[in-house]
N, C-alpha and C. Protein backbone atom coordinates (compact mmCIF):
# COMPACT_ATOMS: atom_id res chain seq x y z
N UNK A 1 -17.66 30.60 -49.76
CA UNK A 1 -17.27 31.99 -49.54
C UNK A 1 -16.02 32.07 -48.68
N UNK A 2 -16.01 31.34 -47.55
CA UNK A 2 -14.62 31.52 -46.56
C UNK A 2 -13.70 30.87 -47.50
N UNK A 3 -13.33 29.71 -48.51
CA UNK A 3 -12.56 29.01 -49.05
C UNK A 3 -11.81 30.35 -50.06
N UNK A 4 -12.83 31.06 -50.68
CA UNK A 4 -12.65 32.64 -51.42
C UNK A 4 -11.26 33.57 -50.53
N UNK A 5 -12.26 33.90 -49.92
CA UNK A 5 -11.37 34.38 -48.37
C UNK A 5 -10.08 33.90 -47.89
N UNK A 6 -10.14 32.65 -47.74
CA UNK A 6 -8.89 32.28 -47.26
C UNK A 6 -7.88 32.49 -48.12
N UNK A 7 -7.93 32.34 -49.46
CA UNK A 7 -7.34 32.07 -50.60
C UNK A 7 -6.22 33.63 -50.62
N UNK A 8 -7.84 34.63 -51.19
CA UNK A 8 -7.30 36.14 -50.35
C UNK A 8 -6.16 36.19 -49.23
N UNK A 9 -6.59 35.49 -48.35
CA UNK A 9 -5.66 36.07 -47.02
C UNK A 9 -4.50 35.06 -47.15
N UNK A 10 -4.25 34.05 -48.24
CA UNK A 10 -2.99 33.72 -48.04
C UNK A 10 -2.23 34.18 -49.14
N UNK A 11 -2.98 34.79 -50.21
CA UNK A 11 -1.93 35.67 -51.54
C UNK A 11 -1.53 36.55 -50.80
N UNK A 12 -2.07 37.61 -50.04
CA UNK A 12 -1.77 38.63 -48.84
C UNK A 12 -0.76 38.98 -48.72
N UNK A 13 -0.06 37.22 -47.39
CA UNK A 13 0.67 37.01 -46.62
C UNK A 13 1.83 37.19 -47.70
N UNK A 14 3.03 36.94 -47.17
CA UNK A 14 3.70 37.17 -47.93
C UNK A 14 4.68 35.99 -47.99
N UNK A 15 4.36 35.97 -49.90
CA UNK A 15 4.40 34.48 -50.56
C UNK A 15 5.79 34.82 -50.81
N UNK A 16 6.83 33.49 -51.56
CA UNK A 16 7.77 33.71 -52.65
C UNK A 16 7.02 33.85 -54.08
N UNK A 17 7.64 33.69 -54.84
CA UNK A 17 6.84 34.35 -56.26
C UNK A 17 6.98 32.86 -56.48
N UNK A 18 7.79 31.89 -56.15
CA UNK A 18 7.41 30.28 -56.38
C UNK A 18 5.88 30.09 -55.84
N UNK A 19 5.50 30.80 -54.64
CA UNK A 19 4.68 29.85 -53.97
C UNK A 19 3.47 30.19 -55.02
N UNK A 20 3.12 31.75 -55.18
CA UNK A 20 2.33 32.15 -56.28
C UNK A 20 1.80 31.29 -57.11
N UNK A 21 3.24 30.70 -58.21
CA UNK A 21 3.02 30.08 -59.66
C UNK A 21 2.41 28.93 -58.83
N UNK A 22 2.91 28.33 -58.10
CA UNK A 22 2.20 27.09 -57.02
C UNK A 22 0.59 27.28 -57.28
N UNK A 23 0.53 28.50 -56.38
CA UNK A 23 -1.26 28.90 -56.48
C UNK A 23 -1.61 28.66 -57.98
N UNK A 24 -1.26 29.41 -58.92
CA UNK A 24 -1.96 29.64 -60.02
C UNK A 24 -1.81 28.57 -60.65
N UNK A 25 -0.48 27.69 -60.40
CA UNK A 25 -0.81 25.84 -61.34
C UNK A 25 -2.20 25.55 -60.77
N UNK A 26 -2.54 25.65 -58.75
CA UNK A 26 -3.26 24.47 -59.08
C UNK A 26 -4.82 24.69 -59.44
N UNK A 27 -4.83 26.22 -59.36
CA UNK A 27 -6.35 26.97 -59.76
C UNK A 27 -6.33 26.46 -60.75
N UNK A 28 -5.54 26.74 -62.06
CA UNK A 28 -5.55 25.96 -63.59
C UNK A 28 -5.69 24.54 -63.71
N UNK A 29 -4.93 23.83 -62.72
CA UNK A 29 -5.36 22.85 -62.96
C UNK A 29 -6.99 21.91 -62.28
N UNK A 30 -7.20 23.26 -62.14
CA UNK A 30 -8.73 22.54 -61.65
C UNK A 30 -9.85 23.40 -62.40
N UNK A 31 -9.79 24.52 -62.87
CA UNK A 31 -11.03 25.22 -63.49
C UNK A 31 -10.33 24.67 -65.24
N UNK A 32 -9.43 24.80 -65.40
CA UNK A 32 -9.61 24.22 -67.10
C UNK A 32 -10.32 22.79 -67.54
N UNK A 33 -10.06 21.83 -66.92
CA UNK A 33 -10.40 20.24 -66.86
C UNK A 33 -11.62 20.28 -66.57
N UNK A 34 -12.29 21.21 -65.74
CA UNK A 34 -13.83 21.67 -65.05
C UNK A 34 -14.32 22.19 -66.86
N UNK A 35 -13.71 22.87 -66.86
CA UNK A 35 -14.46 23.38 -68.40
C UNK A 35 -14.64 22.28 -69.90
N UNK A 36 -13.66 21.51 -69.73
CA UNK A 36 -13.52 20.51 -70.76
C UNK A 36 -14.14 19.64 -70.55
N UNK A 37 -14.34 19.22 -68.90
CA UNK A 37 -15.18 18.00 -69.40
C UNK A 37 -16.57 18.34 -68.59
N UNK A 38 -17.05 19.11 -68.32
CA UNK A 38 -18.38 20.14 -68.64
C UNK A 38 -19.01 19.73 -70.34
N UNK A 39 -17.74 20.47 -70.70
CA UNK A 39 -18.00 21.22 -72.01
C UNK A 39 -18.70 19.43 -73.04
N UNK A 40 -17.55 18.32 -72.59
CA UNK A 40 -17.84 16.92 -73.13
C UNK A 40 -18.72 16.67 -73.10
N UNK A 41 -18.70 16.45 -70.99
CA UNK A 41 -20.29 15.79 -70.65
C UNK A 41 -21.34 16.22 -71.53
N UNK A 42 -21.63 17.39 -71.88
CA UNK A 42 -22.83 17.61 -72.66
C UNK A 42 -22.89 16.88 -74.16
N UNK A 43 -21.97 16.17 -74.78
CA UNK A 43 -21.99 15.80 -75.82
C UNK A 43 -22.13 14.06 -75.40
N UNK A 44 -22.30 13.66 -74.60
CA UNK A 44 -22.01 12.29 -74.21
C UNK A 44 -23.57 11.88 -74.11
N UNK A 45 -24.46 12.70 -74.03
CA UNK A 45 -26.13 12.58 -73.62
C UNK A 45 -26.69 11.69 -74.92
N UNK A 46 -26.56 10.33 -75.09
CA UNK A 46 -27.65 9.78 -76.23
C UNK A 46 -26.30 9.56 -77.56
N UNK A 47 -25.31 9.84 -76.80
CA UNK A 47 -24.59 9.63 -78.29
C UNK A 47 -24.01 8.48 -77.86
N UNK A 48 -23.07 7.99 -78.50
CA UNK A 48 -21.66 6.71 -78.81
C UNK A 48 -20.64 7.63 -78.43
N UNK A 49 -19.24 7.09 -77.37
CA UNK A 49 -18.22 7.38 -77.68
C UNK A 49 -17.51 7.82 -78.54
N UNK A 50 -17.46 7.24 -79.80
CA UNK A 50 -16.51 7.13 -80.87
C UNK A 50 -17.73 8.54 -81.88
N UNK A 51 -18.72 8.85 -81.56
CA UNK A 51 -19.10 9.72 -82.37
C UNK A 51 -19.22 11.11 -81.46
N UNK A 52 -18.00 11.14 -81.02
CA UNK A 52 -17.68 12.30 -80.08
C UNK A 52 -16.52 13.04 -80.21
N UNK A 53 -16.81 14.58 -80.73
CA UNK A 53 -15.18 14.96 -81.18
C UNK A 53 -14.45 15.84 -80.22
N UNK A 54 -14.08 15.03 -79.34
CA UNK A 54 -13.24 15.31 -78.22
C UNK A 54 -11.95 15.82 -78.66
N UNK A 55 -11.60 15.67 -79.34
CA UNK A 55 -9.72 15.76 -79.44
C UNK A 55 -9.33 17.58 -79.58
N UNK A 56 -9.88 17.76 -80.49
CA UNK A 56 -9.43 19.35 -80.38
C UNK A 56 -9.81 19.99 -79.07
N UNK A 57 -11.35 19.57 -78.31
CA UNK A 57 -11.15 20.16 -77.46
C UNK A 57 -9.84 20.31 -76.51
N UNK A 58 -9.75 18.39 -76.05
CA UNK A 58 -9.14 17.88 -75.61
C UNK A 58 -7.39 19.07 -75.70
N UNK A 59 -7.01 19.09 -77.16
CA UNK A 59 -5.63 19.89 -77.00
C UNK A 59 -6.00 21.10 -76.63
N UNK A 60 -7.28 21.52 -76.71
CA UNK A 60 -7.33 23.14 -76.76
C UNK A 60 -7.33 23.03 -75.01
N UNK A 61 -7.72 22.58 -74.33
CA UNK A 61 -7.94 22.38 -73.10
C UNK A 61 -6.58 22.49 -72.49
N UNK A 62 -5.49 21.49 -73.28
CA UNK A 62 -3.87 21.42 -72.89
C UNK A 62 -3.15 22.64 -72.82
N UNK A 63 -3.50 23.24 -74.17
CA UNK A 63 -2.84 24.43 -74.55
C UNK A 63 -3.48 25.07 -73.94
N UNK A 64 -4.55 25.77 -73.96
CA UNK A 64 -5.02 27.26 -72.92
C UNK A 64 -4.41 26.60 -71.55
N UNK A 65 -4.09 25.61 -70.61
CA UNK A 65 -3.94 25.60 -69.28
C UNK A 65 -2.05 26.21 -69.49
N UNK A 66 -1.31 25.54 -70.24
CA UNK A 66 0.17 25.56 -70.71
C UNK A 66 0.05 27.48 -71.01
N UNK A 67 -0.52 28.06 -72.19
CA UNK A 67 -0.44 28.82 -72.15
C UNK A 67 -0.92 30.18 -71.37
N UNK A 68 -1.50 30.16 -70.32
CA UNK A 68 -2.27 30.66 -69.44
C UNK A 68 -1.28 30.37 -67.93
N UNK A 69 -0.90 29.73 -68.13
CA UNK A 69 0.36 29.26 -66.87
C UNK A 69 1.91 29.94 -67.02
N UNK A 70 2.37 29.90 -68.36
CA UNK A 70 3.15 30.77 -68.86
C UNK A 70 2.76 32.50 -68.38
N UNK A 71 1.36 33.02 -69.08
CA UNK A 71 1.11 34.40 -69.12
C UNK A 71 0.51 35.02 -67.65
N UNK A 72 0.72 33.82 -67.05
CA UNK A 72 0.28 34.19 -65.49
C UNK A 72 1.43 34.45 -64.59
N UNK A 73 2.58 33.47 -65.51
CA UNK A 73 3.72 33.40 -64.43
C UNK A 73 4.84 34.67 -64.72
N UNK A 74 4.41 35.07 -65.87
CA UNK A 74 5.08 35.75 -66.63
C UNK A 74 4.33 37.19 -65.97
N UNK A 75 3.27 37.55 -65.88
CA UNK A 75 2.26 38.53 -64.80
C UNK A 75 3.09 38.77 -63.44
N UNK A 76 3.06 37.20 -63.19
CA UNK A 76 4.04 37.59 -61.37
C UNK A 76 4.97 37.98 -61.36
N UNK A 77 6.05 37.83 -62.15
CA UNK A 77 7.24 38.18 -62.41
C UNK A 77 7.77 39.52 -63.10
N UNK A 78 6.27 40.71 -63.26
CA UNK A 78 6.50 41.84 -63.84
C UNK A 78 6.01 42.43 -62.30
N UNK A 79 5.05 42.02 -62.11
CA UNK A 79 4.76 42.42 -61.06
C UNK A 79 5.45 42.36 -59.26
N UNK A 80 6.59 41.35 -59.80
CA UNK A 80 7.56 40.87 -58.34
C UNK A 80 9.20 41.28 -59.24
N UNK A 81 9.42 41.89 -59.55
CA UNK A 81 10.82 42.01 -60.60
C UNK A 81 12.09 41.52 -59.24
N UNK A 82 12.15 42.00 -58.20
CA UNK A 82 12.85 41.76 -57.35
C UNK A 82 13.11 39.75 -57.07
N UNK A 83 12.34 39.56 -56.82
CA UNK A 83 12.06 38.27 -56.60
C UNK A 83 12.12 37.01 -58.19
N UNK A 84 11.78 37.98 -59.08
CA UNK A 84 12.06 36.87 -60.88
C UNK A 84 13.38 35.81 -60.39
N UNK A 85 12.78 34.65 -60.60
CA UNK A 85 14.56 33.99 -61.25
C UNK A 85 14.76 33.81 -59.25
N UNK A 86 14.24 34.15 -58.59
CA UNK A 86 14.98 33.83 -57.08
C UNK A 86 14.49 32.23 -56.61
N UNK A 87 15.79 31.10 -56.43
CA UNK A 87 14.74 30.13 -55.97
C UNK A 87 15.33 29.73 -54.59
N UNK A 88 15.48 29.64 -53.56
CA UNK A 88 16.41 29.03 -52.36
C UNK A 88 16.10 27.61 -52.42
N UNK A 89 16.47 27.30 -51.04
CA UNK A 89 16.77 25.57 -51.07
C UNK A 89 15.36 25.24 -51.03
N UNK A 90 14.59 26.02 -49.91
CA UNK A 90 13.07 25.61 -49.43
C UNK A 90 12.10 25.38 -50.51
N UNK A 91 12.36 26.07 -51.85
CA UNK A 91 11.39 25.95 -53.20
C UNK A 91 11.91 25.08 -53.71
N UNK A 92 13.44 24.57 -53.80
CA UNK A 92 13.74 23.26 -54.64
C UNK A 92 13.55 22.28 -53.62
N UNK A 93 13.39 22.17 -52.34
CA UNK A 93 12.61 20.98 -51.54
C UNK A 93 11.15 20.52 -52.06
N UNK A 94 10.20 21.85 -51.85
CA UNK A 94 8.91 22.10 -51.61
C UNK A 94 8.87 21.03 -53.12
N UNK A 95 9.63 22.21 -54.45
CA UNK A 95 9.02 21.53 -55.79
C UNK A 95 9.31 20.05 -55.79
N UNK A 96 10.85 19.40 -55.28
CA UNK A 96 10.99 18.08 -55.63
C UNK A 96 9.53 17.08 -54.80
N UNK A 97 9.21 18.17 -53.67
CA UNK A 97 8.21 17.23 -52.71
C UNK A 97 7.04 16.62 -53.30
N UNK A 98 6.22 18.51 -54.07
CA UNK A 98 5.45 17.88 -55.11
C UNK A 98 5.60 17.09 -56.25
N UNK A 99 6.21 17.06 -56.93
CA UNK A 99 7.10 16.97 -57.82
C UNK A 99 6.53 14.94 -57.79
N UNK A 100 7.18 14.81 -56.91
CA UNK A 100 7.36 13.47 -55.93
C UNK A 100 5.96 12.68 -56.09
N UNK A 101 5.41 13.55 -55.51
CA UNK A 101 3.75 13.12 -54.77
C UNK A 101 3.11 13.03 -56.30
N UNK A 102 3.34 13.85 -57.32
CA UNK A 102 2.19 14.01 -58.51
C UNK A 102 3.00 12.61 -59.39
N UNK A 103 4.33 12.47 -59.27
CA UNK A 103 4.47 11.11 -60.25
C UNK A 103 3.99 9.73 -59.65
N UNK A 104 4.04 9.96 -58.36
CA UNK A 104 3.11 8.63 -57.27
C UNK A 104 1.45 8.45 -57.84
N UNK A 105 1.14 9.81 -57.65
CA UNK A 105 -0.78 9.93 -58.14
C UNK A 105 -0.45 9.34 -59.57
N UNK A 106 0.08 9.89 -60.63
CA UNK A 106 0.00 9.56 -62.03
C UNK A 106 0.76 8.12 -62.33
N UNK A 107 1.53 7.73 -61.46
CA UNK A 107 2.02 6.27 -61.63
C UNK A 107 1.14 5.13 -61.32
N UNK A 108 0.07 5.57 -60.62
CA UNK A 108 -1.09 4.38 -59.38
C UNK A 108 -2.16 4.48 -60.53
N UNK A 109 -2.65 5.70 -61.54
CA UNK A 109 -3.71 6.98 -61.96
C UNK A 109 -3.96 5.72 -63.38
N UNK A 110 -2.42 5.27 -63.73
CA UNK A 110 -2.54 5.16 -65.19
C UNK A 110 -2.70 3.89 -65.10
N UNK A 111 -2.55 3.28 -64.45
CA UNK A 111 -3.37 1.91 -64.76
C UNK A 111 -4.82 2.07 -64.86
N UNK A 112 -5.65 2.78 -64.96
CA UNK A 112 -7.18 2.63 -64.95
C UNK A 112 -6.73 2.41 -66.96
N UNK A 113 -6.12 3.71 -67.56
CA UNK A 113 -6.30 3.92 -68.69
C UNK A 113 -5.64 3.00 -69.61
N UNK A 114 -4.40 1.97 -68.83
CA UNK A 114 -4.12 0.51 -69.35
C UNK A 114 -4.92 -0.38 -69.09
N UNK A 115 -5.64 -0.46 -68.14
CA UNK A 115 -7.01 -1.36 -68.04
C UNK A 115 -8.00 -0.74 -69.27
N UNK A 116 -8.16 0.07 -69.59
CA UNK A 116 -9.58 0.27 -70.31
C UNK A 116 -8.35 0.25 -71.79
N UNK A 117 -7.22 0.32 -72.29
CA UNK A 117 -7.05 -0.36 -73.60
C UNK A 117 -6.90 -1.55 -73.31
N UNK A 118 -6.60 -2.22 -72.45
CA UNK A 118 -6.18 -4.06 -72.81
C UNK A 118 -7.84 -4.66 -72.55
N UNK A 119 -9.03 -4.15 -72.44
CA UNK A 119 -10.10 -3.89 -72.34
C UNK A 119 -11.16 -4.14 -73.76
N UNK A 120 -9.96 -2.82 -74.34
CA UNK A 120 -10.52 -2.43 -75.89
C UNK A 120 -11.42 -1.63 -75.69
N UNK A 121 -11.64 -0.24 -74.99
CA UNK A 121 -12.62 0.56 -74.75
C UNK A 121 -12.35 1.51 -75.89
N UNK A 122 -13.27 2.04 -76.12
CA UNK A 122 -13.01 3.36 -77.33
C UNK A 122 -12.17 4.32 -76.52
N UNK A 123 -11.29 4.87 -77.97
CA UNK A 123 -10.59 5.72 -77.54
C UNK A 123 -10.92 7.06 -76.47
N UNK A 124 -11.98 7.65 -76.94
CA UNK A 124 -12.71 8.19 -76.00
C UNK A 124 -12.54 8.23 -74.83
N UNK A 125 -12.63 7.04 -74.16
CA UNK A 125 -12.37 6.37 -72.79
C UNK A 125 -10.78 6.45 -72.47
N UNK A 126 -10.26 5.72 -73.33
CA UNK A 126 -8.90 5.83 -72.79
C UNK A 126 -8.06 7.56 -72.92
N UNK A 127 -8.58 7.75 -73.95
CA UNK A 127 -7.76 9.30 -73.63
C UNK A 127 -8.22 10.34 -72.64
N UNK A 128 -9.18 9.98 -72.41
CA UNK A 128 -10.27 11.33 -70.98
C UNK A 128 -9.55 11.19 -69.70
N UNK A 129 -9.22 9.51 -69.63
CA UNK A 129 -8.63 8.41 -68.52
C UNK A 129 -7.27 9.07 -68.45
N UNK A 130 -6.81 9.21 -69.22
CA UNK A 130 -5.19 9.41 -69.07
C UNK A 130 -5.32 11.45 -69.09
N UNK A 131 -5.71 11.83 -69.71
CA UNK A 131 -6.32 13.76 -69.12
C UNK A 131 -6.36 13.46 -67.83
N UNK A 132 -7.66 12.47 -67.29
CA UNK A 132 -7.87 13.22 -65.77
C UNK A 132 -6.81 12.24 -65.05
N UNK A 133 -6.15 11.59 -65.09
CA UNK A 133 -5.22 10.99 -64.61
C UNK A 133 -4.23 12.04 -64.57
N UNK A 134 -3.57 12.56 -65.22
CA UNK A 134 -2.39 13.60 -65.43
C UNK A 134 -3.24 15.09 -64.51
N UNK A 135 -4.43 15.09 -64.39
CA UNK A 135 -5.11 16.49 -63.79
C UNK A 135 -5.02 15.96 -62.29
N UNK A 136 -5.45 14.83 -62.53
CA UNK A 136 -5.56 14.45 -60.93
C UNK A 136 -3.85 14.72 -60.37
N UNK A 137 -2.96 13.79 -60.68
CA UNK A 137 -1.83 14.34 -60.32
C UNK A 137 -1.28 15.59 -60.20
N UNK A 138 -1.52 16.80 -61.08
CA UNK A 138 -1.18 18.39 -61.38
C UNK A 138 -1.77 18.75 -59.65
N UNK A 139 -3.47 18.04 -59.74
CA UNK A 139 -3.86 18.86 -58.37
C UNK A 139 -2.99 18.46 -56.88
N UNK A 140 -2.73 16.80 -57.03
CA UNK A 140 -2.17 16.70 -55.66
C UNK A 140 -0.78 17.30 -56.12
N UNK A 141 0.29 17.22 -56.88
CA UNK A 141 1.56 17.98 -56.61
C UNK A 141 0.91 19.55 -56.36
N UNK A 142 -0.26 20.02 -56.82
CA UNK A 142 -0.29 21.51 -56.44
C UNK A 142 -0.83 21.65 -54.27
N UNK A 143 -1.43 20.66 -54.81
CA UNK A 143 -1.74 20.74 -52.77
C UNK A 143 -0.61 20.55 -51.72
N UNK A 144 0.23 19.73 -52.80
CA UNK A 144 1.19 19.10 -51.36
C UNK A 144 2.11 20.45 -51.32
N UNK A 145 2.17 21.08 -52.46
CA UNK A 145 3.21 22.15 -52.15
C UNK A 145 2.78 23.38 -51.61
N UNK A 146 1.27 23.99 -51.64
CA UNK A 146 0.94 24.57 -51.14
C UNK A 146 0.66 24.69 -49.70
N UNK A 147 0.62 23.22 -49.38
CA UNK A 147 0.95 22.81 -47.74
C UNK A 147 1.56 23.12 -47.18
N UNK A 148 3.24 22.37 -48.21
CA UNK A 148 4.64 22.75 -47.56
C UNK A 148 4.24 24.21 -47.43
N UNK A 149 4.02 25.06 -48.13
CA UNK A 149 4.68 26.60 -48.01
C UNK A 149 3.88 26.75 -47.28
N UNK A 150 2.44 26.66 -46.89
CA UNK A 150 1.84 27.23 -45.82
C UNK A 150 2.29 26.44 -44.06
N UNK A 151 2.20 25.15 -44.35
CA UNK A 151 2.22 24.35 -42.78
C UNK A 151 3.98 23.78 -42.65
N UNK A 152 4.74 23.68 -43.77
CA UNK A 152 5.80 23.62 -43.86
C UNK A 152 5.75 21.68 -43.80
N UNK A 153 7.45 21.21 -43.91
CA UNK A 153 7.20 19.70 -43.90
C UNK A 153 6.60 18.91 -43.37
């Protein structure tokens, strides 16, 4: 409930319309991946890997976060018209910072999912591996920048 709250009291404060899309990457990138592999886990109970039809979810999962990130950012920017299109130095710091930090997570991330093909694991495995590898990274570039803008460098 206070995590709710806080969240509240820092949309409040008064954001750039960067820091916003910031917020709303990293909510997306944590309730869509929550839904997909929810949605998996339940198919994984008593079955085989390979008799698991992950893949459409899998893009549909890509696309609703891509397109939902677009129609969100595209929301702030009707709703902030003053601010559209404004970026200063502090948002091209903040983004290169995250930016930075999420190709470190996804550079360390992807060796699990080259271990499990030189392995020979079903595809299954290796493609979920390389999703939450790329999610895991989305969330730390979304934390580190939400840092910067709240606690600064």
């Amino acid at each position: 409930m206070s995590t709710i709250l806080d969240i509240e009291s820092a949309w409040e404060r008064q954001m750039t319309i960067e820091e916003k899309g910031v917020w709303i990457y990293g909510i997306l990138a944590v309730v869509v991946p929550i839904v997909y592999f929810v949605s998996i886990g339940g198919q994984i109970a008593g079955r085989s890997a390979s008799e698991i039809d992950y893949a459409s979810q899998l893009l549909t999962a890509i696309g609703a976060a891509i397109v939902l990130a677009i129609v969100a950012n595209i929301i702030i920017a009707i709703l902030s018209p003053k601010e559209a299109g404004m970026k200063d130095e502090r948002d091209r710091r903040i983004s290169h910072l995250g930016e930075r930090v999420g190709f470190y997570v996804l550079g360390v991330l992807v060796l699990a999912p080259l271990a499990l093909a030189l392995l020979r694991y079903d595809q299954f495995w290796i493609a979920n591996s390389i999703y939450l590898a790329s999610v895991l990274a989305a969330v730390a570039s979304a934390a580190v920048r939400v840092v910067a803008y709240r606690r600064g460098f």
